[in-house]
Protein backbone atom coordinates (compact mmCIF):
# COMPACT_ATOMS: atom_id res chain seq x y z
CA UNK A 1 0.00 0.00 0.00
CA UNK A 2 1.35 3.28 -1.26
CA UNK A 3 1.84 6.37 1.48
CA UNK A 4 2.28 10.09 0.51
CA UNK A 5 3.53 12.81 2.87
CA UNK A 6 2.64 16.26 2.26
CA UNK A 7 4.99 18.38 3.47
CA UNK A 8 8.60 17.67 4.50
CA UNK A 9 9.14 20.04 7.66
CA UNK A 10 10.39 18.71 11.04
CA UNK A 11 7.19 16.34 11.79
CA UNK A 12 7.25 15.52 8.12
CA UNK A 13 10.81 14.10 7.96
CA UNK A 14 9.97 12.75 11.38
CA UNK A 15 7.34 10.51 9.86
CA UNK A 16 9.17 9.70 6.59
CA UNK A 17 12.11 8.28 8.72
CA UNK A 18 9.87 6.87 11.07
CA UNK A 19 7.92 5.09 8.12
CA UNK A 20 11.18 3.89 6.60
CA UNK A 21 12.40 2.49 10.10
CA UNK A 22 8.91 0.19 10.17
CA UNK A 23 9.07 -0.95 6.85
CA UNK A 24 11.04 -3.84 7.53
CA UNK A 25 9.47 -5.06 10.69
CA UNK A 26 8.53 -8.65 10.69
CA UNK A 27 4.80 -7.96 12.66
CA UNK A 28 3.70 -5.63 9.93
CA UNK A 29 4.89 -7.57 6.85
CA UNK A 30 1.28 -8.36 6.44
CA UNK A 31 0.23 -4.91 6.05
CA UNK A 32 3.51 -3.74 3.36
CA UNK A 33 3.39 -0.06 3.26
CA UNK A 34 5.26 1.81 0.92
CA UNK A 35 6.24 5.52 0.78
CA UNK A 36 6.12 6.74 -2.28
CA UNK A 37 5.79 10.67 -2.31
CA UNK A 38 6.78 13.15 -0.33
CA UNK A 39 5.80 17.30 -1.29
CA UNK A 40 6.99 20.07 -0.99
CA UNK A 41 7.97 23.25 -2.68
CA UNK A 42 11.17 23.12 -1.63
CA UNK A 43 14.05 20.02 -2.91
CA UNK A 44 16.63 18.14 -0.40
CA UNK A 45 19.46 17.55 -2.16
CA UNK A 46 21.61 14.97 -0.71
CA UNK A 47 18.45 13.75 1.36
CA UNK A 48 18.56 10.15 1.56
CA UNK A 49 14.58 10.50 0.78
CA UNK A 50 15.35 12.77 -2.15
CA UNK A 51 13.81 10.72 -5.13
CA UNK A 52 10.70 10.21 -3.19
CA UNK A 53 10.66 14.80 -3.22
CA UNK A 54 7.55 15.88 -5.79
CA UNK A 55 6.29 19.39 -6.49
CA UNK A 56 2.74 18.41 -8.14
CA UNK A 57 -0.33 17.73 -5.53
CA UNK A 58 -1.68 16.25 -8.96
CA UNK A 59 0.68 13.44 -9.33
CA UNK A 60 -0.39 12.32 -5.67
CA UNK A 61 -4.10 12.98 -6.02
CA UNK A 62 -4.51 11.17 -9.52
CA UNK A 63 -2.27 7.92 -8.34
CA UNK A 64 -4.84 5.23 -7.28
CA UNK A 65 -2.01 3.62 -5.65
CA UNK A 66 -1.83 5.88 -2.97
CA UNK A 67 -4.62 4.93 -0.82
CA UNK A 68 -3.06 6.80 2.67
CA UNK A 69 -2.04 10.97 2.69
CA UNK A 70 -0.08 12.43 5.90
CA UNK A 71 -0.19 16.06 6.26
CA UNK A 72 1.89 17.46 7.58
CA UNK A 73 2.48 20.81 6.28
CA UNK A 74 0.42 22.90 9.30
CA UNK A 75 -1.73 25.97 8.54
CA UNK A 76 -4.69 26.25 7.09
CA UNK A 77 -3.87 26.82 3.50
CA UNK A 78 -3.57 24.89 1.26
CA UNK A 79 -3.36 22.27 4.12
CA UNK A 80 -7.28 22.33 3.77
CA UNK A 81 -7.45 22.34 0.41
CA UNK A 82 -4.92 19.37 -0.15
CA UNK A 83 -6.77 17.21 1.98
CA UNK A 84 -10.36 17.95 1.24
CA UNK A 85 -9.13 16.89 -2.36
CA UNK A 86 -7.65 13.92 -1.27
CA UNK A 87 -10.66 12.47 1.19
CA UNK A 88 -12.95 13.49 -2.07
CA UNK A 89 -10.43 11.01 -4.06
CA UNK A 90 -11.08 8.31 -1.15
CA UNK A 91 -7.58 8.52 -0.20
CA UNK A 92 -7.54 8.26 3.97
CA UNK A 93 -5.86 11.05 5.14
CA UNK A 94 -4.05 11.34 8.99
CA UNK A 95 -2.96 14.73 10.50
CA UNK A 96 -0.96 16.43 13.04
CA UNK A 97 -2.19 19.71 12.53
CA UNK A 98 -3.92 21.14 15.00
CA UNK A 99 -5.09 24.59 13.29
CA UNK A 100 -6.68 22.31 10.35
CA UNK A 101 -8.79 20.13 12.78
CA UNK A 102 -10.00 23.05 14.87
CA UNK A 103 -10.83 25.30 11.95
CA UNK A 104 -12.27 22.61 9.26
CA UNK A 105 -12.56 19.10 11.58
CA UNK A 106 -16.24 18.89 11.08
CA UNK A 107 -16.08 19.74 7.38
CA UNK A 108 -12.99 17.23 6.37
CA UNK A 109 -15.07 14.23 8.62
CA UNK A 110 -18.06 14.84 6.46
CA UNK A 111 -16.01 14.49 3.52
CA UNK A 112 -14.80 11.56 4.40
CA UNK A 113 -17.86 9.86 5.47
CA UNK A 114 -19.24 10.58 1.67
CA UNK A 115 -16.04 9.18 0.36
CA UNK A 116 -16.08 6.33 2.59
CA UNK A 117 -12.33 7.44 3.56
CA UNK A 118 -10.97 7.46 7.14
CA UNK A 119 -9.54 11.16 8.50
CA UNK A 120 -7.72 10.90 11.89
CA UNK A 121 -5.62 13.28 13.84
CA UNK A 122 -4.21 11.59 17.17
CA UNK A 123 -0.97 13.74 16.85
CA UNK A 124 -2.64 17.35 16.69
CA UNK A 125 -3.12 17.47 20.27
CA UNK A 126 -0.57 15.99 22.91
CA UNK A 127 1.80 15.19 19.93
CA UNK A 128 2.91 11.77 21.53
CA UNK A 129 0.81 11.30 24.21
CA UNK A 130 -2.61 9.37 22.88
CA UNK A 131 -5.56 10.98 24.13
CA UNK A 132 -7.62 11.19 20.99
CA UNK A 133 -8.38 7.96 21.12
CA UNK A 134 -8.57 7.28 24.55
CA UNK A 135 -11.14 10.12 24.76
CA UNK A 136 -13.52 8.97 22.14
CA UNK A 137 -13.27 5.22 22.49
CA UNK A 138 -11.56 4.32 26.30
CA UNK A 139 -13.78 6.76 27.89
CA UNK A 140 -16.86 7.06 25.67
CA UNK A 141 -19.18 5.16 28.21
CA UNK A 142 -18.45 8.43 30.60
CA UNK A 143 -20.18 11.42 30.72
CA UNK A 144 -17.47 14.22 30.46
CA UNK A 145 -18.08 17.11 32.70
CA UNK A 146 -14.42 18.93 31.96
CA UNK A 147 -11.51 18.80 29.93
CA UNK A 148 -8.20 20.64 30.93
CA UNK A 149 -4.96 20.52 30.56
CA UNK A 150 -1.50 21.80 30.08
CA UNK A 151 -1.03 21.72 26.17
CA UNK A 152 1.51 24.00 25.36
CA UNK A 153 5.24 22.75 26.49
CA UNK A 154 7.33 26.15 25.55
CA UNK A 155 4.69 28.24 27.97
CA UNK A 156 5.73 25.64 30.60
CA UNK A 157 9.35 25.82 30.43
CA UNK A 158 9.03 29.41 30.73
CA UNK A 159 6.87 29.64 33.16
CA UNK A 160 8.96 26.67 35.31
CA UNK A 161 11.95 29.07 34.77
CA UNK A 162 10.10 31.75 35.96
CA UNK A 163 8.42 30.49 38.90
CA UNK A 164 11.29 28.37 39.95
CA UNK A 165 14.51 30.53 39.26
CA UNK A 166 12.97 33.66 39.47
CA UNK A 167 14.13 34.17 35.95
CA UNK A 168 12.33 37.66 34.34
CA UNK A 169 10.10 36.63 31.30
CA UNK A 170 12.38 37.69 28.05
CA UNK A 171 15.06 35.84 29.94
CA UNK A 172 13.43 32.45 29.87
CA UNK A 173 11.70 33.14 26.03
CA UNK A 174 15.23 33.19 25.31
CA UNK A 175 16.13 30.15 26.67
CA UNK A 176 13.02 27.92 25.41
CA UNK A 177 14.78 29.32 21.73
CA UNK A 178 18.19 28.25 22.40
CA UNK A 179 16.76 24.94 23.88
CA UNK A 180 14.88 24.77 20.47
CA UNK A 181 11.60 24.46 22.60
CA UNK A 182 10.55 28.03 20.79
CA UNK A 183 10.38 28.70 17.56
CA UNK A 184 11.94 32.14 16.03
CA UNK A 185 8.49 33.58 16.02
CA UNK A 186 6.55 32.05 19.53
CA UNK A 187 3.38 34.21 19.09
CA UNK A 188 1.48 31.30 18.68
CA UNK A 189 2.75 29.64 21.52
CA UNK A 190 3.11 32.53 24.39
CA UNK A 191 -0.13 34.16 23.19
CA UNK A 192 -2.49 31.32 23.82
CA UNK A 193 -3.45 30.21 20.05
CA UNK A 194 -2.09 27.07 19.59
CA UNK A 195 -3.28 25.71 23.27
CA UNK A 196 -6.83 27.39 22.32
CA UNK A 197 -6.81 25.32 18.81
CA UNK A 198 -5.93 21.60 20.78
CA UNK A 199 -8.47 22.73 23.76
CA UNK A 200 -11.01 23.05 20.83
CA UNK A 201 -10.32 19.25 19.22
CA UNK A 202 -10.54 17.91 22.74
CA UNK A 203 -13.77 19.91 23.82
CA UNK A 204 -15.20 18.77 20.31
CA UNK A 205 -14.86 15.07 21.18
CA UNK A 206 -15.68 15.36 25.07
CA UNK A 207 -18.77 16.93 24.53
CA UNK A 208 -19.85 15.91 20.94
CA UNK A 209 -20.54 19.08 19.11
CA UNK A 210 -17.73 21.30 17.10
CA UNK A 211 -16.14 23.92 19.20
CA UNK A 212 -14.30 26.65 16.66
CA UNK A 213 -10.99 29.06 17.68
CA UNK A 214 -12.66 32.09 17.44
CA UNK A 215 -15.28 31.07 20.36
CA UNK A 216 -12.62 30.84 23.18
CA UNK A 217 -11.13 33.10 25.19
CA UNK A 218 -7.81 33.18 25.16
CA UNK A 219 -5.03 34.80 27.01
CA UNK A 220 -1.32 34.37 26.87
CA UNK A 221 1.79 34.59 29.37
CA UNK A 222 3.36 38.17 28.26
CA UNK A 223 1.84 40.23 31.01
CA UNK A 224 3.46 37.73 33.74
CA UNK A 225 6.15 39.19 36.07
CA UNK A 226 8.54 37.53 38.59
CA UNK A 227 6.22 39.62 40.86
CA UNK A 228 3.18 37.27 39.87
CA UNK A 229 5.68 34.20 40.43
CA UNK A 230 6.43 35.44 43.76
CA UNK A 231 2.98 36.46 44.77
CA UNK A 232 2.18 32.75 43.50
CA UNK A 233 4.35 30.59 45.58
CA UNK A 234 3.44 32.68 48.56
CA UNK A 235 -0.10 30.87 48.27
CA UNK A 236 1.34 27.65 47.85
CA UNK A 237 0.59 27.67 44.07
CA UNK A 238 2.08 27.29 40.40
CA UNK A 239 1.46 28.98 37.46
CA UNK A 240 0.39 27.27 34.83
CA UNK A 241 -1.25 28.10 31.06
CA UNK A 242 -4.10 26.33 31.46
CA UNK A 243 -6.40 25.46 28.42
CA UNK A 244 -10.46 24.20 29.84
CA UNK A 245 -13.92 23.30 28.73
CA UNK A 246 -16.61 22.47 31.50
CA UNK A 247 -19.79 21.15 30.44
CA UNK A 248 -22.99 23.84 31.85
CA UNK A 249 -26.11 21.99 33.02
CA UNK A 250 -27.85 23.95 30.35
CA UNK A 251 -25.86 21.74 27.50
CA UNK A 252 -23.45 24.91 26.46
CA UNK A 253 -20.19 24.87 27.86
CA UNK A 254 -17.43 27.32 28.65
CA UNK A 255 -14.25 27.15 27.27
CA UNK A 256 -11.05 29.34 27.67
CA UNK A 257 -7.26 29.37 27.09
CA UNK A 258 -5.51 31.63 30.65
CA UNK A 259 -2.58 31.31 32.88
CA UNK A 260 -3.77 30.41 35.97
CA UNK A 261 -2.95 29.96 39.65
CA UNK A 262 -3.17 26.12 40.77
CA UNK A 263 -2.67 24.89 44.21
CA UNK A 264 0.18 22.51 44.31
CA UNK A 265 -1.49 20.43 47.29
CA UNK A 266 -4.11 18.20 45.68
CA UNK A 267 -3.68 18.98 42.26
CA UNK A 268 -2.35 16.74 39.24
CA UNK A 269 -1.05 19.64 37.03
CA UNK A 270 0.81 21.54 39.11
CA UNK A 271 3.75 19.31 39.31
CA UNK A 272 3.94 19.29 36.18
CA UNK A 273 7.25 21.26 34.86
CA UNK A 274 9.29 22.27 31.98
CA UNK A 275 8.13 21.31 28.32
CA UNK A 276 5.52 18.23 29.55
CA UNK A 277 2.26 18.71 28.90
CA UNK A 278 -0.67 17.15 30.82
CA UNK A 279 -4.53 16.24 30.04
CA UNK A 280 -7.19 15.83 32.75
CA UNK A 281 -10.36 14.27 31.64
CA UNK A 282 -13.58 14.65 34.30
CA UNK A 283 -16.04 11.38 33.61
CA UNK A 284 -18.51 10.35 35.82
CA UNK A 285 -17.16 6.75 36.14
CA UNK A 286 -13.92 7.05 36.11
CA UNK A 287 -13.28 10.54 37.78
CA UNK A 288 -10.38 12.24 37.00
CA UNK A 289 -7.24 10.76 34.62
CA UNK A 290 -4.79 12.28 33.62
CA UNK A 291 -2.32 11.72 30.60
CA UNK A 292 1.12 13.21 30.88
CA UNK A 293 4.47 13.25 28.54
CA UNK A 294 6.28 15.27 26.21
CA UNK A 295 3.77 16.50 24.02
CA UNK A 296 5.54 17.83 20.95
CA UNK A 297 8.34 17.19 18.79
CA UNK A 298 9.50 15.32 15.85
CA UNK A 299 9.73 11.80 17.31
CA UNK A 300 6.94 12.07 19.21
CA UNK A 301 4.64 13.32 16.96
CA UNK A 302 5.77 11.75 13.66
CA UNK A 303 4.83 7.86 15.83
CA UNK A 304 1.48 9.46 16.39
CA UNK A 305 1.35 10.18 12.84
CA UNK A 306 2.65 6.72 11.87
CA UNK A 307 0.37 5.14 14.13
CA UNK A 308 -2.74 6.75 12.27
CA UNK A 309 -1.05 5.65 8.95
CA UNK A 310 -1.37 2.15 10.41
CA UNK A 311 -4.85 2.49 11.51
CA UNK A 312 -6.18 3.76 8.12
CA UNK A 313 -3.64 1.03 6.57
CA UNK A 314 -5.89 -1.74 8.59
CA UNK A 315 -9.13 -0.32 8.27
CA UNK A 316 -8.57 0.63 4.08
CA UNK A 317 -11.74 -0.60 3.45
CA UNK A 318 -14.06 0.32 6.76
CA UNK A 319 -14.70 3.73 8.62
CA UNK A 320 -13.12 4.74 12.23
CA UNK A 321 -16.03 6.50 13.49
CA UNK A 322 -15.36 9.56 14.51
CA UNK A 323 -18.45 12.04 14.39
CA UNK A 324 -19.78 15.21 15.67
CA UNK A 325 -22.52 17.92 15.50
CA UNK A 326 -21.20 21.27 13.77
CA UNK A 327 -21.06 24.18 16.26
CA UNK A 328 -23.37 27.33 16.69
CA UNK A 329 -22.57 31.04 17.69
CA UNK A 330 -24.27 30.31 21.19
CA UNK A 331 -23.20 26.91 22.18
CA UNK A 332 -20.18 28.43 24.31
CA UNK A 333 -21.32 30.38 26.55
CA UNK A 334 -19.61 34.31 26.82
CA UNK A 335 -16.49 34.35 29.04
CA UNK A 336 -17.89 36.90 31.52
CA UNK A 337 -20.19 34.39 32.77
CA UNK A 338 -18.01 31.98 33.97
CA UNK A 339 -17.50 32.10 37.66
CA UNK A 340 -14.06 31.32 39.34
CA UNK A 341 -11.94 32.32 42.01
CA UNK A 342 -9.32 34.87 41.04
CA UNK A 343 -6.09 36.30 41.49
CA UNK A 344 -5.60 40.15 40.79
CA UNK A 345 -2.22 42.59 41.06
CA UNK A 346 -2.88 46.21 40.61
CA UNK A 347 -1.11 49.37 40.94
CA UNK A 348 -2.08 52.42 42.97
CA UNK A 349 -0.35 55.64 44.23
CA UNK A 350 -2.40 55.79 47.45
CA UNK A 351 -2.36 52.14 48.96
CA UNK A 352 -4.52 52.98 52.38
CA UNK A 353 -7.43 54.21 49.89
CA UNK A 354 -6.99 50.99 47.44
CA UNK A 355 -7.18 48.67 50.18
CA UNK A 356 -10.57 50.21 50.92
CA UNK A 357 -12.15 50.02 48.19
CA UNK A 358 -10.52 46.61 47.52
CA UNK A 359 -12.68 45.40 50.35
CA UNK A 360 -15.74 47.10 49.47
CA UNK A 361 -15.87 46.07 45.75
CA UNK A 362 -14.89 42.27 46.80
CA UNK A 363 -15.95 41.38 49.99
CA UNK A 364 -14.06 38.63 51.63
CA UNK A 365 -11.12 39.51 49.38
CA UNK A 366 -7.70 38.36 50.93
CA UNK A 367 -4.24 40.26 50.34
CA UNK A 368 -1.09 38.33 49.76
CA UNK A 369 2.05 40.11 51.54
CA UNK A 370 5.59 39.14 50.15
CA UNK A 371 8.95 40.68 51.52
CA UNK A 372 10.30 43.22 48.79
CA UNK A 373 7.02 44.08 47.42
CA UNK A 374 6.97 47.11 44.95
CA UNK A 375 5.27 50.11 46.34
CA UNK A 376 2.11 51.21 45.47
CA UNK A 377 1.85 47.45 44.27
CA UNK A 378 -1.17 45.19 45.61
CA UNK A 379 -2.25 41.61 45.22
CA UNK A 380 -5.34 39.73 46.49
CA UNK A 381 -7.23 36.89 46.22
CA UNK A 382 -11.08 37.44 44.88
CA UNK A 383 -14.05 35.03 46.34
CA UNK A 384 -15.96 33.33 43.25
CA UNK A 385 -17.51 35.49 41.15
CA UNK A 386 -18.28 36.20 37.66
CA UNK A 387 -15.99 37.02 35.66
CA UNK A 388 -17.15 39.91 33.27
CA UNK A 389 -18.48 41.69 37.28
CA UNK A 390 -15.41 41.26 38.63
CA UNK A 391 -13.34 42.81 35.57
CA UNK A 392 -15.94 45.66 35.79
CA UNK A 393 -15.46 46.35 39.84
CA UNK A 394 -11.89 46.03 39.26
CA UNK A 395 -11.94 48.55 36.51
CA UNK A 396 -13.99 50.94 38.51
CA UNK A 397 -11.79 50.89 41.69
CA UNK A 398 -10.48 55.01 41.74
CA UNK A 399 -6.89 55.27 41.34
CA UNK A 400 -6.37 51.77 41.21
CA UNK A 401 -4.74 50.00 37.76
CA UNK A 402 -5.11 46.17 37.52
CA UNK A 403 -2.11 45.12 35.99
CA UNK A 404 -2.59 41.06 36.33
CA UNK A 405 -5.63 38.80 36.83
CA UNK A 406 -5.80 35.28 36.79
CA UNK A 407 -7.93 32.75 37.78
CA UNK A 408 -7.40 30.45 40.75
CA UNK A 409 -7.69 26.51 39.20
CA UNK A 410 -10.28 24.46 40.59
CA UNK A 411 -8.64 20.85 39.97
């Protein structure tokens, strides 16, 4: 059976060695797979996978041969486009992107249900760490009530560096690039989007109904200090980008992408440090499991990757089910509603006076004190409330600038 690759990046050549390494293996000379393309736009001379190197989509989507497509390219275009052609063509098609799956997963699984083709995406979520599977098959005789998790490993490193050597922000940006944990442009990563995109495919399949980017709130890590670290560990906590969905007894759910306080005592996420990532699932039966490894890379990935090549390699001629409704503009419900406990630092020129009205506008509020504190700075812990009331107290507080909020993590 013939196997194309589109797109020959780091998980790409990751799955093409990967592929090569398996070929020979004595339990899967029953199931011979063959790679027989790989695209790009770009050529590898000297590659030892350099013959296989094609420019022309055509040549793969016309071969009837090629009955599996990886993609690997990421983004959205002509990612989409590439493999809406090939599940059209009833070529199976396995992903690790996780921007295609959240933008255009309902859309591609309809395709291939028409074309009686298989589409499957284990790697665009923990990389190496299966959960897409153990969510929708493992644990599909649970109820799901929340999903969360840590799913971005750079925002970890540099928030374990900054929590745990007091290291100042840029610093430890600078040292998830040298590590090669960053990329040269980390937008994506520090700002929140690509945790909000896997926090989308897992709220999709916990709670059966599409969930799209653009309906989450998300928040990055630029706007933490060593202050925030210091305030954080004072409470006995970590701080963590946290990515969530929660299931509302009215049948929406809330979803968001924030850094967030979590208490080390009790908690399964807190411990976890430096470029792991970590997925709670909520069921009803089974309570709370967690899945926990290094989530991204080439190796990783590409054997998720090679793994769904497998799968659609087995099942060639019958469908993995995986289904869902398509979303709607109110099935999340708005951010502001959601009610947590949070954590707020704020700036003020007279402290006596912010204090005050601290109190007043939260009642039960708690301060946090920590030796070398700026002055004029303030930091306090906020009862549960809602969260578009409590942005709107804490804006109207005179003389008072909120220059961090988080929330404080319930699990």
């Amino acid at each position: 059976m013939d196997v194309a690759i589109l797109g020959y990046g780091v998980v790409g050549s990751g799955t093409a060695r990967l592929l090569e390494k398996i070929s020979g293996d004595a339990a899967l000379r029953a199931l011979p797979l063959r790679l027989k393309y790989i695209l790009d736009i770009r050529d590898f001379p000297g590659d030892p996978l350099e013959r296989l190197v094609t420019h022309n989509f055509n040549a793969i989507l016309g071969d009837p041969d090629v009955r599996v497509v990886a993609e690997t390219m990421g983004g959205l275009h002509p990612a989409f486009e590439y493999v809406l052609a090939c599940l059209r063509a009833g070529k199976s098609v396995v992903t690790s992107n996780k921007e295609l799956v959240a933008a255009k997963g309902y859309a591609l699984l309809q395709a291939a249900r028409e074309n009686n083709a298989n589409f499957l995406f284990e790697g665009s979520v923990g990389g190496g760490i299966p959960i897409i599977r153990p969510l929708s098959q493992c644990l599909c005789a649970n109820e799901i009530a929340e999903v969360a998790g840590i799913l971005n490993g750079t925002t970890n490193f540099i928030l374990t560096r900054m929590l745990g050597d007091a290291m100042p922000f840029g610093r430890a940006l600078q040292m998830a690039q040298e590590n090669g944990y960053a990329e040269r442009d980390p937008s994506a990563d520090i700002g929140g989007a690509d945790a909000c995109r896997k926090i989308c495919i897992l709220a999709t399949l916990a709670f059966g109904r599409h969930v799209y980017p653009e309906q989450v709130r998300t928040e990055g890590i630029e706007g933490i200090t060593p202050e925030d670290a210091a305030y954080a560990d004072r409470l006995d906590c970590s701080i963590k980008l946290l990515a969530r969905a929660k299931r509302l007894p009215d049948g929406r759910i809330t979803a968001c992408v924030a850094p967030m306080l979590v208490p080390r005592e009790g908690s399964l996420l807190a411990c976890v440090s430096d470029v792991n990532n970590a997925i709670l699932i909520r069921g009803d039966a089974v309570g709370d499991v967690i899945f926990y490894g290094r989530g991204a890379g080439p190796e990783p990935t590409a054997s998720a990757v090679v793994a769904d090549i497998l799968d659609c390699a087995r099942h060639i001629d019958r469908r993995r089910h995986f289904e869902w409704e398509d979303g709607a503009p109110d099935y999340v419900a708005p951010a502001e509603d959601d009610i947590a406990k949070f954590y707020a630092r704020v700036s003020c020129d007279d402290e006596p006076s912010a204090r005050k009205q601290v109190l007043q506008a939260f009642p039960g509020a708690s301060f946090i004190e920590i030796d070398g504190a700026r002055p004029g700075d303030l930091a306090f812990v906020i009862l549960p409330t809602k969260d578009g009331q409590m942005r709107a107290a804490l804006a109207g507080l005179a003389g008072v600038k909120a220059e961090m909020v988080m929330r404080v993590a319930g699990f």
